[in-house]
C-alpha atoms as a PDB file:
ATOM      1  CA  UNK A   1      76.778  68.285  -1.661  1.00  0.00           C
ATOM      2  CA  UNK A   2      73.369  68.349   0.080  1.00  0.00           C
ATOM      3  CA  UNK A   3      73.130  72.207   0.385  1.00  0.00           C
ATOM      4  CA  UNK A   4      70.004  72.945   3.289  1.00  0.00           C
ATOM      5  CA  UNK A   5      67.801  76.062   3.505  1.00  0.00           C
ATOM      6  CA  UNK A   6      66.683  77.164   7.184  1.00  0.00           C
ATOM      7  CA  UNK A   7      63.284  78.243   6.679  1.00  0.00           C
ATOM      8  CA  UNK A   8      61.374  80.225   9.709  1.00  0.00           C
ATOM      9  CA  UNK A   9      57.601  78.929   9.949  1.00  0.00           C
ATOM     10  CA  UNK A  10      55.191  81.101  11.483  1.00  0.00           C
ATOM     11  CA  UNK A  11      56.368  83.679  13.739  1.00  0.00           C
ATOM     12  CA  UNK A  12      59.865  82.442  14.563  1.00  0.00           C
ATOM     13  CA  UNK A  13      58.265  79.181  16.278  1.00  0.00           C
ATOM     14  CA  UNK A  14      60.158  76.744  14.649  1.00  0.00           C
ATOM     15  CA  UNK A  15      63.073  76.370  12.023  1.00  0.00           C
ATOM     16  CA  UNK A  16      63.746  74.314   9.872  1.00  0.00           C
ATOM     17  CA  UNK A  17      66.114  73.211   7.042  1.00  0.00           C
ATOM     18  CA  UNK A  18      64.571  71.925   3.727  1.00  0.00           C
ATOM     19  CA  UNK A  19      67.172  70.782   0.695  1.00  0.00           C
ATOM     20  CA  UNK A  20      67.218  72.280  -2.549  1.00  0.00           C
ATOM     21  CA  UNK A  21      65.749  69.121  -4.248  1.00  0.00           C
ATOM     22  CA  UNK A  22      63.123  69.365  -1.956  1.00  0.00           C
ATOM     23  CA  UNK A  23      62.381  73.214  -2.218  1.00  0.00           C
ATOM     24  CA  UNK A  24      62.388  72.540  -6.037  1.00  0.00           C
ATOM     25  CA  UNK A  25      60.275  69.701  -5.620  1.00  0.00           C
ATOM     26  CA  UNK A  26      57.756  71.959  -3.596  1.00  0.00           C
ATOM     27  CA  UNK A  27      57.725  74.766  -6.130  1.00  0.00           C
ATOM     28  CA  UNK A  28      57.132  72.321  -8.711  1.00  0.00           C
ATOM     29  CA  UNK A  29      53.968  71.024  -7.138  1.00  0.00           C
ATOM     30  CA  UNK A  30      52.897  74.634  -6.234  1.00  0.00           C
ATOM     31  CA  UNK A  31      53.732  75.363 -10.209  1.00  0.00           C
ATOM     32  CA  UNK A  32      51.010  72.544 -10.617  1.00  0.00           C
ATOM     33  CA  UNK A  33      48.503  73.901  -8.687  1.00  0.00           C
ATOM     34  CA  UNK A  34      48.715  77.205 -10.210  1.00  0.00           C
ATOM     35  CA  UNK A  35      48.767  75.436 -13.667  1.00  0.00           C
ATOM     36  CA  UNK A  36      45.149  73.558 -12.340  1.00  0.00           C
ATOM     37  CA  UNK A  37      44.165  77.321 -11.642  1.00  0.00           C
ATOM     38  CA  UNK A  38      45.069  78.481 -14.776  1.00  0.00           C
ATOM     39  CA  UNK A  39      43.188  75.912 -16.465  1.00  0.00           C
ATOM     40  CA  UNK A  40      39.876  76.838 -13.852  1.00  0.00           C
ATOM     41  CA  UNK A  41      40.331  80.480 -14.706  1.00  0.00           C
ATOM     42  CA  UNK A  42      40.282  79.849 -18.893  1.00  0.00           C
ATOM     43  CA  UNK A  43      37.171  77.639 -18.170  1.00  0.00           C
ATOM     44  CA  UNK A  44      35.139  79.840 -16.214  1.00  0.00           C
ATOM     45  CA  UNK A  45      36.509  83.005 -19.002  1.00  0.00           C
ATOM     46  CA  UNK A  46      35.155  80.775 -21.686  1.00  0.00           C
ATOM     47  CA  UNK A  47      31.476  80.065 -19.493  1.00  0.00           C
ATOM     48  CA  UNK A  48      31.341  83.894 -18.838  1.00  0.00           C
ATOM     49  CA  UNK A  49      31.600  84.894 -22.491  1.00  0.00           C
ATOM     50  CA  UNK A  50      29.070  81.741 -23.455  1.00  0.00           C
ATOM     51  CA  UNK A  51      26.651  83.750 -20.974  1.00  0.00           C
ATOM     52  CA  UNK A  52      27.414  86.891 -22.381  1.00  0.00           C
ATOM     53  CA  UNK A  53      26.632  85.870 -25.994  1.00  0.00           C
ATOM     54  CA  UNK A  54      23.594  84.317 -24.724  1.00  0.00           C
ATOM     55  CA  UNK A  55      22.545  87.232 -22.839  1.00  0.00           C
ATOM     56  CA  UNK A  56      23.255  89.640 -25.810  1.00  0.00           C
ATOM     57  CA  UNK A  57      21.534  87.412 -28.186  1.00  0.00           C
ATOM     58  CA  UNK A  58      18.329  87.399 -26.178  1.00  0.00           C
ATOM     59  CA  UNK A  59      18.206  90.353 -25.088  1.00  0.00           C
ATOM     60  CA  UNK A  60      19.340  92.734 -27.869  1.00  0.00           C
ATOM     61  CA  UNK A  61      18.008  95.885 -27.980  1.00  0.00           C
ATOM     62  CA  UNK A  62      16.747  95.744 -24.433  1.00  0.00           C
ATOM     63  CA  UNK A  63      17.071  99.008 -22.401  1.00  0.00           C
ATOM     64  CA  UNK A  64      15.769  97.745 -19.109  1.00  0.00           C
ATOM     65  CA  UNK A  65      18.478  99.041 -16.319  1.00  0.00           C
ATOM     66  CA  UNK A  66      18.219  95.154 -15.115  1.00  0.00           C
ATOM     67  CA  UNK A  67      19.686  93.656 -18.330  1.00  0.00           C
ATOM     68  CA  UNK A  68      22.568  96.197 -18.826  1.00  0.00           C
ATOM     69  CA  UNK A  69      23.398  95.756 -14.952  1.00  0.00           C
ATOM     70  CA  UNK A  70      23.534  91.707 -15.882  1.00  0.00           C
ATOM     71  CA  UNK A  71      25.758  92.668 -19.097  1.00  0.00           C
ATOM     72  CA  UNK A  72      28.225  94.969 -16.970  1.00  0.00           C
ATOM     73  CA  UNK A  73      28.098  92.615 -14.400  1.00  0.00           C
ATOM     74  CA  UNK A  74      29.399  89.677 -16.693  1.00  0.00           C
ATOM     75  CA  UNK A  75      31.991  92.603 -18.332  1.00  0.00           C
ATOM     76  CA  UNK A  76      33.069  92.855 -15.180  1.00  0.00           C
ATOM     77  CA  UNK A  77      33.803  89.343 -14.161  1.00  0.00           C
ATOM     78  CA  UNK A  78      35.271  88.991 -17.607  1.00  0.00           C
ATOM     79  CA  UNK A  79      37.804  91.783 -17.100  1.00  0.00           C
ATOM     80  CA  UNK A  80      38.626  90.623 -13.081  1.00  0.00           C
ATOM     81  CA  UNK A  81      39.374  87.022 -14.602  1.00  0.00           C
ATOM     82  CA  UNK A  82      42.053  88.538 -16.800  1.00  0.00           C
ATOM     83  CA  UNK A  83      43.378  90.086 -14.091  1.00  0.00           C
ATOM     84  CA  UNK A  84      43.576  86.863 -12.150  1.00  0.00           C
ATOM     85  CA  UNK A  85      45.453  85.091 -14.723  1.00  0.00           C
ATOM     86  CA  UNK A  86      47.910  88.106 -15.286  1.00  0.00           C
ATOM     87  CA  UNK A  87      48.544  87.761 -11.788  1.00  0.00           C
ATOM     88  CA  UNK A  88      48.772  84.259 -11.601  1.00  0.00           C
ATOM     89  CA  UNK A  89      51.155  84.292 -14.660  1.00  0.00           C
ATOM     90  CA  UNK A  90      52.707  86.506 -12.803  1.00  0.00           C
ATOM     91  CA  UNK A  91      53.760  84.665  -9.948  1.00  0.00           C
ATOM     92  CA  UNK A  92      54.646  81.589 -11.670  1.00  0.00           C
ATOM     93  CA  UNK A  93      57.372  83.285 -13.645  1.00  0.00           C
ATOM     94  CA  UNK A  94      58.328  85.060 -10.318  1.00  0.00           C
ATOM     95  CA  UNK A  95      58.486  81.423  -8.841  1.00  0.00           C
ATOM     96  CA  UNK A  96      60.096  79.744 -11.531  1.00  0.00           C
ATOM     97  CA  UNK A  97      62.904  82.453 -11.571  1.00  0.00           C
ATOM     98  CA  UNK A  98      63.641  81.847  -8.285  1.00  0.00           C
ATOM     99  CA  UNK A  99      64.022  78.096  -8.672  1.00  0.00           C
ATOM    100  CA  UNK A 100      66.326  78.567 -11.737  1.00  0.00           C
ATOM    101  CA  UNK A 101      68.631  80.618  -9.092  1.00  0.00           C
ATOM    102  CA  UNK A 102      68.917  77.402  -6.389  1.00  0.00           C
END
């Protein structure tokens, strides 16, 4: 049984039908790409603490409002990168829940 999906594109332009293999397929390969993200967003975590060690290393003791702005700064980015993956983890479960319903 080849069960079909309509699926609206746009604003009601055009419809049309996709399989179930094929919307699994396509949520598979957009489960990849968030997996590739994933793996960019651990990276660039890893870089910003590097920096931050680096930073605090150097510049220990430092008061100057230009080197606490940097280390805030880098908090910052730290923090917003955790967010990113939360949300990315996020929708991937969302996603993956829906494919275990089709």
């Amino acid at each position: 049984m080849d069960t079909r999906f309509l699926h609206m594109i746009g604003d009601n332009e055009r419809v049309t039908s996709i399989s179930v293999a094929e919307l699994k397929a396509a949520i598979a390969a957009a489960m990849q790409q968030v997996s590739d993200g994933q793996e960019a967003i651990k990276i660039a975590g890893e870089k910003l603490q590097g920096a931050q060690q680096v930073l605090g290393a150097i510049l220990q003791g430092s008061q100057h409002q230009s080197v606490e702005s940097a280390q805030a700064a880098l908090a910052q980015a730290g923090a917003e990168l955790e967010q990113c993956m939360a949300a990315t983890l996020a929708a991937a479960e969302q996603a993956r829940s829906y494919a275990a319903t089709l």
